[in-house]
Protein backbone atom coordinates (compact mmCIF):
# COMPACT_ATOMS: atom_id res chain seq x y z
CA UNK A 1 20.62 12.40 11.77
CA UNK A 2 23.69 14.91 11.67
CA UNK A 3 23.79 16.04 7.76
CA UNK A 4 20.64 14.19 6.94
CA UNK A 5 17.77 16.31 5.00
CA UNK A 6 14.15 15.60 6.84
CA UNK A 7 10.76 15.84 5.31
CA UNK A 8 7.39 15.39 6.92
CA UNK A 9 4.97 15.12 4.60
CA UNK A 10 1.55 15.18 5.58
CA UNK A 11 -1.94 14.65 2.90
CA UNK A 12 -4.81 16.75 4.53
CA UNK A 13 -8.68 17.18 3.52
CA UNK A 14 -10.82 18.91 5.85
CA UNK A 15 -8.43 18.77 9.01
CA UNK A 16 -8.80 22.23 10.24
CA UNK A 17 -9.46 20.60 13.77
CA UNK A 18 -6.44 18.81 14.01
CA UNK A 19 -3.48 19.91 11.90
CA UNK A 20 -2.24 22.62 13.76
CA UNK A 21 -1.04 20.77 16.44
CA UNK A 22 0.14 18.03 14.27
CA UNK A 23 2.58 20.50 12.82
CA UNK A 24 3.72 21.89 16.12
CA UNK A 25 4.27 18.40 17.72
CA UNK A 26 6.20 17.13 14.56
CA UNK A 27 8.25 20.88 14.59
CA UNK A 28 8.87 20.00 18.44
CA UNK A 29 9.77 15.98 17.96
CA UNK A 30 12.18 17.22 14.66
CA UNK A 31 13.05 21.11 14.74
CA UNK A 32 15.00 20.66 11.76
CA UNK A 33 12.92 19.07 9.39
CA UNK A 34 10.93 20.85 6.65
CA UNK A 35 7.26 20.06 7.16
CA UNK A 36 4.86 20.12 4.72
CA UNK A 37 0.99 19.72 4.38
CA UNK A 38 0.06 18.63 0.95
CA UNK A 39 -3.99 20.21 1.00
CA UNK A 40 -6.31 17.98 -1.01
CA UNK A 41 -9.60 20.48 -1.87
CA UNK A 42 -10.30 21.42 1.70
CA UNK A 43 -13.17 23.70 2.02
CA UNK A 44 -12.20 24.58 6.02
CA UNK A 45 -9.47 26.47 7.22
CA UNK A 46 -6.75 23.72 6.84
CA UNK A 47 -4.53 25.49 4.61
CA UNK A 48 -4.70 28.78 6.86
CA UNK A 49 -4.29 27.14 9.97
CA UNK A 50 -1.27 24.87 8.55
CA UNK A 51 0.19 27.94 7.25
CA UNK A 52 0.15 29.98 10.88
CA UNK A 53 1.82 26.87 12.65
CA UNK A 54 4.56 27.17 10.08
CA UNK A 55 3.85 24.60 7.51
CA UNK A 56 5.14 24.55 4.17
CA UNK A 57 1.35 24.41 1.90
CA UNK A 58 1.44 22.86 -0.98
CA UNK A 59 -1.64 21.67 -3.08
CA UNK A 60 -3.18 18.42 -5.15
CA UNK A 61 -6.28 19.20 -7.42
CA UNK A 62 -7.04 15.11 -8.28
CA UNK A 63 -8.57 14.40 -5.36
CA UNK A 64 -7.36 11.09 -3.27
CA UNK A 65 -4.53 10.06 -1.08
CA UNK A 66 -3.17 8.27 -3.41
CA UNK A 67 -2.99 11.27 -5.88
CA UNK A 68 -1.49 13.44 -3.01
CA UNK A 69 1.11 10.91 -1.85
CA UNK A 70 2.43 10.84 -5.67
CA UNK A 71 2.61 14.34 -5.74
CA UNK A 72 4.50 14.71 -2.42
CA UNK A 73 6.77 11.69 -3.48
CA UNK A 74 7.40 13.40 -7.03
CA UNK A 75 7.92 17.08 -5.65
CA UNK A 76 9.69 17.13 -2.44
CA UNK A 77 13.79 16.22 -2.17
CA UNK A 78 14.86 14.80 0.84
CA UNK A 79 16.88 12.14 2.29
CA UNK A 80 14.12 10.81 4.87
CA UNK A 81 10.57 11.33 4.57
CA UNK A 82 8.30 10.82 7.37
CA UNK A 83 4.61 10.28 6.56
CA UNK A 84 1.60 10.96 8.33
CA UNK A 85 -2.09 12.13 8.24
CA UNK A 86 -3.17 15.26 10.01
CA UNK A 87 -5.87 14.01 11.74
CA UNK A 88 -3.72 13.69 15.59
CA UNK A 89 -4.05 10.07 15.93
CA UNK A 90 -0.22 8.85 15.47
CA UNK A 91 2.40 8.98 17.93
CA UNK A 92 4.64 11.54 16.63
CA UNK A 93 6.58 11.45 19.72
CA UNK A 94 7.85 7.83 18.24
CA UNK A 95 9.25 9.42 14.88
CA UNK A 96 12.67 10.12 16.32
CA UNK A 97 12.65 5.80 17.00
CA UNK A 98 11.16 5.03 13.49
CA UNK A 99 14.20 7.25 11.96
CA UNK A 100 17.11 5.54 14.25
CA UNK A 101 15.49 2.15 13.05
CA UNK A 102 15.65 3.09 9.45
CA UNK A 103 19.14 4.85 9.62
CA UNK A 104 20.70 1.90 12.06
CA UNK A 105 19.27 -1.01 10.27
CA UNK A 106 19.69 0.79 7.03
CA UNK A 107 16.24 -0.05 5.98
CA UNK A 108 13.63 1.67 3.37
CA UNK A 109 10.83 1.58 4.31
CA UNK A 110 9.54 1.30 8.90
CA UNK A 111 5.67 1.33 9.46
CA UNK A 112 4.53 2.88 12.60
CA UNK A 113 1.73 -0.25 13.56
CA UNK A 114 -1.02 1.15 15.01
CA UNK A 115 -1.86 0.23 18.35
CA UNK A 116 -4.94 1.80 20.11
CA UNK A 117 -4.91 3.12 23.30
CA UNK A 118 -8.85 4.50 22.81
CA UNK A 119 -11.50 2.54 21.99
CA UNK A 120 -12.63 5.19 19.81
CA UNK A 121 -9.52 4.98 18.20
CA UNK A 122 -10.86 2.25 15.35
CA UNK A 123 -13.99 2.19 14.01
CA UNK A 124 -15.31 -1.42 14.19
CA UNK A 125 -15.56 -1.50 10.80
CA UNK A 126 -12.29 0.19 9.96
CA UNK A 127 -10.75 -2.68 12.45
CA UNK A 128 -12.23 -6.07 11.31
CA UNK A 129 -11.80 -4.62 7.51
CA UNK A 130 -8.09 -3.74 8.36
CA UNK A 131 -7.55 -7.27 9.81
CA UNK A 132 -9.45 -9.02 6.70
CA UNK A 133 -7.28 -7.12 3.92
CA UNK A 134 -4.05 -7.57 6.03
CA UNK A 135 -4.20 -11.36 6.26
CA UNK A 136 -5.40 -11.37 2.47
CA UNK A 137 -2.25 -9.79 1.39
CA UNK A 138 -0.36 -12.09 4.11
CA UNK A 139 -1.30 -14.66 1.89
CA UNK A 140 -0.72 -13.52 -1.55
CA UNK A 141 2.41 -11.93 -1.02
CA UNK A 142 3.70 -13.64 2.63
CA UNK A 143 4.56 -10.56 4.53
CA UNK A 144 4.68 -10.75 8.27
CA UNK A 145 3.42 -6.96 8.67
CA UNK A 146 0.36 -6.76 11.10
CA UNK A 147 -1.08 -3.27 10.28
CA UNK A 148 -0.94 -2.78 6.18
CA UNK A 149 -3.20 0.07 6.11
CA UNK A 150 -1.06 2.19 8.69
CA UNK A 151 -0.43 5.96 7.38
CA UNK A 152 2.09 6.91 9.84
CA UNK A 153 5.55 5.77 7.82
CA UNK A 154 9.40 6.61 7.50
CA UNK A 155 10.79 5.98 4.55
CA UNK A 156 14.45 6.23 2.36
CA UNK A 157 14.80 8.86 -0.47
CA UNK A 158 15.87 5.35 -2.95
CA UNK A 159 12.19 3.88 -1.85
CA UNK A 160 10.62 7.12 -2.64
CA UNK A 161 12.21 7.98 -5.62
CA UNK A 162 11.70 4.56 -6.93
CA UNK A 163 8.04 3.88 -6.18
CA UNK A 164 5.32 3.58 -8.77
CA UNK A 165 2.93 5.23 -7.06
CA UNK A 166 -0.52 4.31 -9.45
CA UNK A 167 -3.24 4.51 -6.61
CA UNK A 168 -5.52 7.13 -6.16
CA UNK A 169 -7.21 7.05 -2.96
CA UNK A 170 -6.66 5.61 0.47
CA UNK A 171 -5.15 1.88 -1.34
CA UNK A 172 -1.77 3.55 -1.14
CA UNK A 173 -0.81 2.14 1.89
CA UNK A 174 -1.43 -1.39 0.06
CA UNK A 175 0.64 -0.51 -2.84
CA UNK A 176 3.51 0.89 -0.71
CA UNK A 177 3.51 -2.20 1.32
CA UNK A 178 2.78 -4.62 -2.14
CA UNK A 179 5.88 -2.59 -3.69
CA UNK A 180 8.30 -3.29 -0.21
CA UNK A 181 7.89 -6.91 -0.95
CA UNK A 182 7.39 -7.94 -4.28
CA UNK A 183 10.56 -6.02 -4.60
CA UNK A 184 12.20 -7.35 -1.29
CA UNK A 185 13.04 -4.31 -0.35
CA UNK A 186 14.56 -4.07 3.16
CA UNK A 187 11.22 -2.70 6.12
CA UNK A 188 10.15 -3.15 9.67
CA UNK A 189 7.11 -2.60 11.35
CA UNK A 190 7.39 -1.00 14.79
CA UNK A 191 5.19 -0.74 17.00
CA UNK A 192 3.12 3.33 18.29
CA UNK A 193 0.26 4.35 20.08
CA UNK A 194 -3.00 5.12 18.06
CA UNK A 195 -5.09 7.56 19.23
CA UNK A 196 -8.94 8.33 19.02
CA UNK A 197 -9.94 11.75 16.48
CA UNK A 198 -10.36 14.97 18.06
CA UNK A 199 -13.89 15.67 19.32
CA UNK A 200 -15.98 16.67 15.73
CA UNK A 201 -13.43 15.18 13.64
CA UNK A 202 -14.54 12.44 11.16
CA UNK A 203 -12.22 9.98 9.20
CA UNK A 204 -12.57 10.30 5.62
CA UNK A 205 -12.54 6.25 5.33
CA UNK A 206 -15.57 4.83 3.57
CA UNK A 207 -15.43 1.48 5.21
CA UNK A 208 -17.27 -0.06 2.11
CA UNK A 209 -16.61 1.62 -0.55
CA UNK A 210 -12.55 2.12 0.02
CA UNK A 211 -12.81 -1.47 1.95
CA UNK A 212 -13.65 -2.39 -2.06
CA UNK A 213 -11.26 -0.46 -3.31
CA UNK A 214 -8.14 -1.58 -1.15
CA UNK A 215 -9.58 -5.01 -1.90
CA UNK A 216 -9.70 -4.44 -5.88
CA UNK A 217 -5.63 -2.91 -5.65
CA UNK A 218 -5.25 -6.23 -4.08
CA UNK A 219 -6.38 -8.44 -6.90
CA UNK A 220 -4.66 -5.67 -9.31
CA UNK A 221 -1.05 -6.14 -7.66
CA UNK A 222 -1.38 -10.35 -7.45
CA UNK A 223 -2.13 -10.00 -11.53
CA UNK A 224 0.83 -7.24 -11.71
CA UNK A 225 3.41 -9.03 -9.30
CA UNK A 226 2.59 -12.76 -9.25
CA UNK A 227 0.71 -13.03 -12.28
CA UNK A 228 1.43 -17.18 -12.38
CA UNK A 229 -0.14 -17.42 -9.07
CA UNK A 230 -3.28 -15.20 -10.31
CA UNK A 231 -3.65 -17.10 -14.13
CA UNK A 232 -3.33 -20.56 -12.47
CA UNK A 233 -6.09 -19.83 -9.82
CA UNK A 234 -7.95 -19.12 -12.83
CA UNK A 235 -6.96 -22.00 -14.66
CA UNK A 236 -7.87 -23.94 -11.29
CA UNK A 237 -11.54 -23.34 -12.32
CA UNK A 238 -11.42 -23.60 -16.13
CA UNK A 239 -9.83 -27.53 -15.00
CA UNK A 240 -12.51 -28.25 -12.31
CA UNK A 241 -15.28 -27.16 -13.77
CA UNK A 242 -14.20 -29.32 -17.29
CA UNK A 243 -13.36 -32.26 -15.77
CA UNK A 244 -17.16 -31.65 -13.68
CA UNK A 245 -18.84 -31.30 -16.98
CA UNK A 246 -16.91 -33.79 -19.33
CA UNK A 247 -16.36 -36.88 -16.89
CA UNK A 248 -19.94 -38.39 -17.37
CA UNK A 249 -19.80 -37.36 -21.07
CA UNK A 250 -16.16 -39.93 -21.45
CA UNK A 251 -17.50 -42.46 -19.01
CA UNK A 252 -20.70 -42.41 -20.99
CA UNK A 253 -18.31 -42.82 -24.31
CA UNK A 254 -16.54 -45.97 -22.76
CA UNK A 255 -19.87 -47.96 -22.03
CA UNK A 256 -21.69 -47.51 -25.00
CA UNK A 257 -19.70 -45.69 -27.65
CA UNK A 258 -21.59 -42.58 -28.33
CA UNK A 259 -21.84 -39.17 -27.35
CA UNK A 260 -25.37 -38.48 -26.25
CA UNK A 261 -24.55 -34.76 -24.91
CA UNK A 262 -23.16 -33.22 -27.79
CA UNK A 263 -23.83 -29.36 -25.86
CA UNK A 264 -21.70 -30.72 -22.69
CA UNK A 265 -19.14 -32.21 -24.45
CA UNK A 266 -18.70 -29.05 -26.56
CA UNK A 267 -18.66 -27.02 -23.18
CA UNK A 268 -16.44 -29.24 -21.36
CA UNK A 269 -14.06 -28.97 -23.87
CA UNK A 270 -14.19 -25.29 -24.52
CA UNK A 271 -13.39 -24.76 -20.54
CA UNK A 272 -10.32 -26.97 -21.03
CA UNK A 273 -9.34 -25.14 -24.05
CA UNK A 274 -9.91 -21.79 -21.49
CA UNK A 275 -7.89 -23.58 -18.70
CA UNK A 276 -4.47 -24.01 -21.29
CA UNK A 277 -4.63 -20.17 -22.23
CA UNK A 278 -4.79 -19.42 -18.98
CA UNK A 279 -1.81 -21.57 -17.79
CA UNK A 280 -0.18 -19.75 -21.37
CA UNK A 281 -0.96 -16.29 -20.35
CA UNK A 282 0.30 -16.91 -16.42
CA UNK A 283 3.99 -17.92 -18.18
CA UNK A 284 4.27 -14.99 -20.44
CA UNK A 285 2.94 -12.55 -17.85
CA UNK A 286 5.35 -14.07 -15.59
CA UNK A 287 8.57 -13.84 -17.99
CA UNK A 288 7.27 -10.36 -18.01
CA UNK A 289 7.26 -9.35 -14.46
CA UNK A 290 10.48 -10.71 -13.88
CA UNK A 291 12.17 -8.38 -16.32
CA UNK A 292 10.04 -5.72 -15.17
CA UNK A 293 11.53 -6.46 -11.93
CA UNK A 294 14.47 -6.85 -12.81
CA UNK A 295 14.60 -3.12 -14.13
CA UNK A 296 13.13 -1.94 -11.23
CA UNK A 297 16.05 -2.94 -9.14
CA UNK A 298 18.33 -1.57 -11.41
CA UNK A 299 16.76 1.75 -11.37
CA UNK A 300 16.84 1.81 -7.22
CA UNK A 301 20.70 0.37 -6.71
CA UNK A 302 21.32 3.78 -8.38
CA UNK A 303 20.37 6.10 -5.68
CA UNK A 304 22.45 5.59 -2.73
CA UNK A 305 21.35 4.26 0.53
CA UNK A 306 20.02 5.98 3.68
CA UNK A 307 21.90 5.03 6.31
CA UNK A 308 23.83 6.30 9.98
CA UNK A 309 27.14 5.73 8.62
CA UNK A 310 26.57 8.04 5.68
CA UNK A 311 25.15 10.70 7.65
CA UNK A 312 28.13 10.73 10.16
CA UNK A 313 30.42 11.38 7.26
């Protein structure tokens, strides 16, 4: 990492219990990085004690993680940025790995995959609902990454400069992870410990109500990024549910020459009518993403790439 500018960059609400010695373990693991704790409306002590441990304190008024990781993203210059929460449950001890991997296999983007080693580490809830939206977005998007929703992450200044951030709350991991792909953009997932909370320390994860969230950003970036694949689903149901409708209606026609269910008909054909704009809509859409994508890479070949043969020179 000779030559190589290092951020950690760390979104924190109401850590006061914790983010101390996140900042002195991350100080220790990388003494010359710059790290920073973006504060998100705490009403503890989280920007004081971040401050005495030598943190760089920085603040986000729109409240979310999504907000703060866009604001982080946007503000801070760096050549690698290491992510993590400041709640002690990552293995910072791995970030020295994570950063080898990214700079060796000159990579963008390396996820630190959560694996516990408490059983209080994952909430049951936060587990099954982390395995549910992971294979969801295995499907949509055919990633082989086993833990989406992981927060501890190292990535290139090109991938941060050049991400769209748009979420506002915890569905940032999604996006990031959305963005990697749709844009085949070069990432690994590695494998770290996950730890439980410190004792009194709560996660700020609504298992519902962000579960429906992360689940909404999915449907969002399969409209954005494979719209096709999202308009012809839809389509899929216009078609079946005509054809369900209008069959006895034309089989009816055939034997006796009339059209006895004038209101089915009329439906039947309406939901057909439904099923071509929706096959219309998935092309354009689709014409559309591919140019959008196609300016997208543009804009990231023009930031230079991360790598241990740069930073040697």
């Amino acid at each position: 990492m000779n030559g190589l500018k290092v951020a950690v960059i760390i979104p924190c609400y109401n850590e006061a219990l914790s983010i101390g010695k996140v900042v002195d373990d991350f100080k220790k693991t990388l003494p010359t990085a710059s790290v920073y704790v973006y504060d998100n409306n705490s009403t503890d002590e989280t920007i004081k004690i971040a401050r005495e441990h030598g943190a760089i304190v920085r603040s986000e008024s729109l409240q979310g993680k999504g907000n703060v990781v866009r604001r982080m993203f946007a503000d801070i210059e760096a050549d690698v940025y290491v992510m993590s929460d400041g709640d002690e449950t990552y293995d910072i001890a791995k970030t020295p790995l994570l950063i080898q991997i990214l700079l060796d296999e000159n990579l963008d983007m390396v996820v630190g995959a959560r694996e516990e080693v408490d059983v209080a580490a994952y909430r049951a809830g936060h587990r099954w609902g982390n395995l549910l939206l992971t294979k969801l977005v295995q499907c949509f998007f055919n990633h082989p990454l086993k833990d989406m929703l992981s927060g501890f992450r190292v990535f290139s200044r090109r991938f941060v400069k050049t991400f769209p951030a748009q979420s506002k709350g915890f569905e940032i991991e999604t996006e990031l992870t959305v963005y990697a792909f749709s844009s085949r953009i070069p990432m690994k997932e590695v494998k770290t410990d996950y730890f439980a909370r410190p004792k009194g320390s709560v996660s700020k994860l609504s298992t519902y109500k962000d579960g429906m969230r992360i689940l909404m950003m999915i449907i969002h970036l399969v409209k954005d990024e494979r719209p096709m694949l999202f308009f012809s689903l839809i389509s899929s149901v216009f078609f079946i549910l005509s054809l369900l409708l209008g069959l006895p209606v034309v089989y009816h026609f055939f034997l006796t020459g009339l059209v006895p269910m004038l209101p089915r008909a009329v439906l039947s054909m309406g939901l057909m009518i439904c099923f071509g704009i929706c096959l219309l809509v998935g092309f354009i859409l689709d014409s559309q993403c591919k140019s959008r994508k196609e300016t997208r890479r543009l804009h990231y070949l023009q930031y230079q790439a991360t790598t241990a043969d740069l930073s040697e020179e």
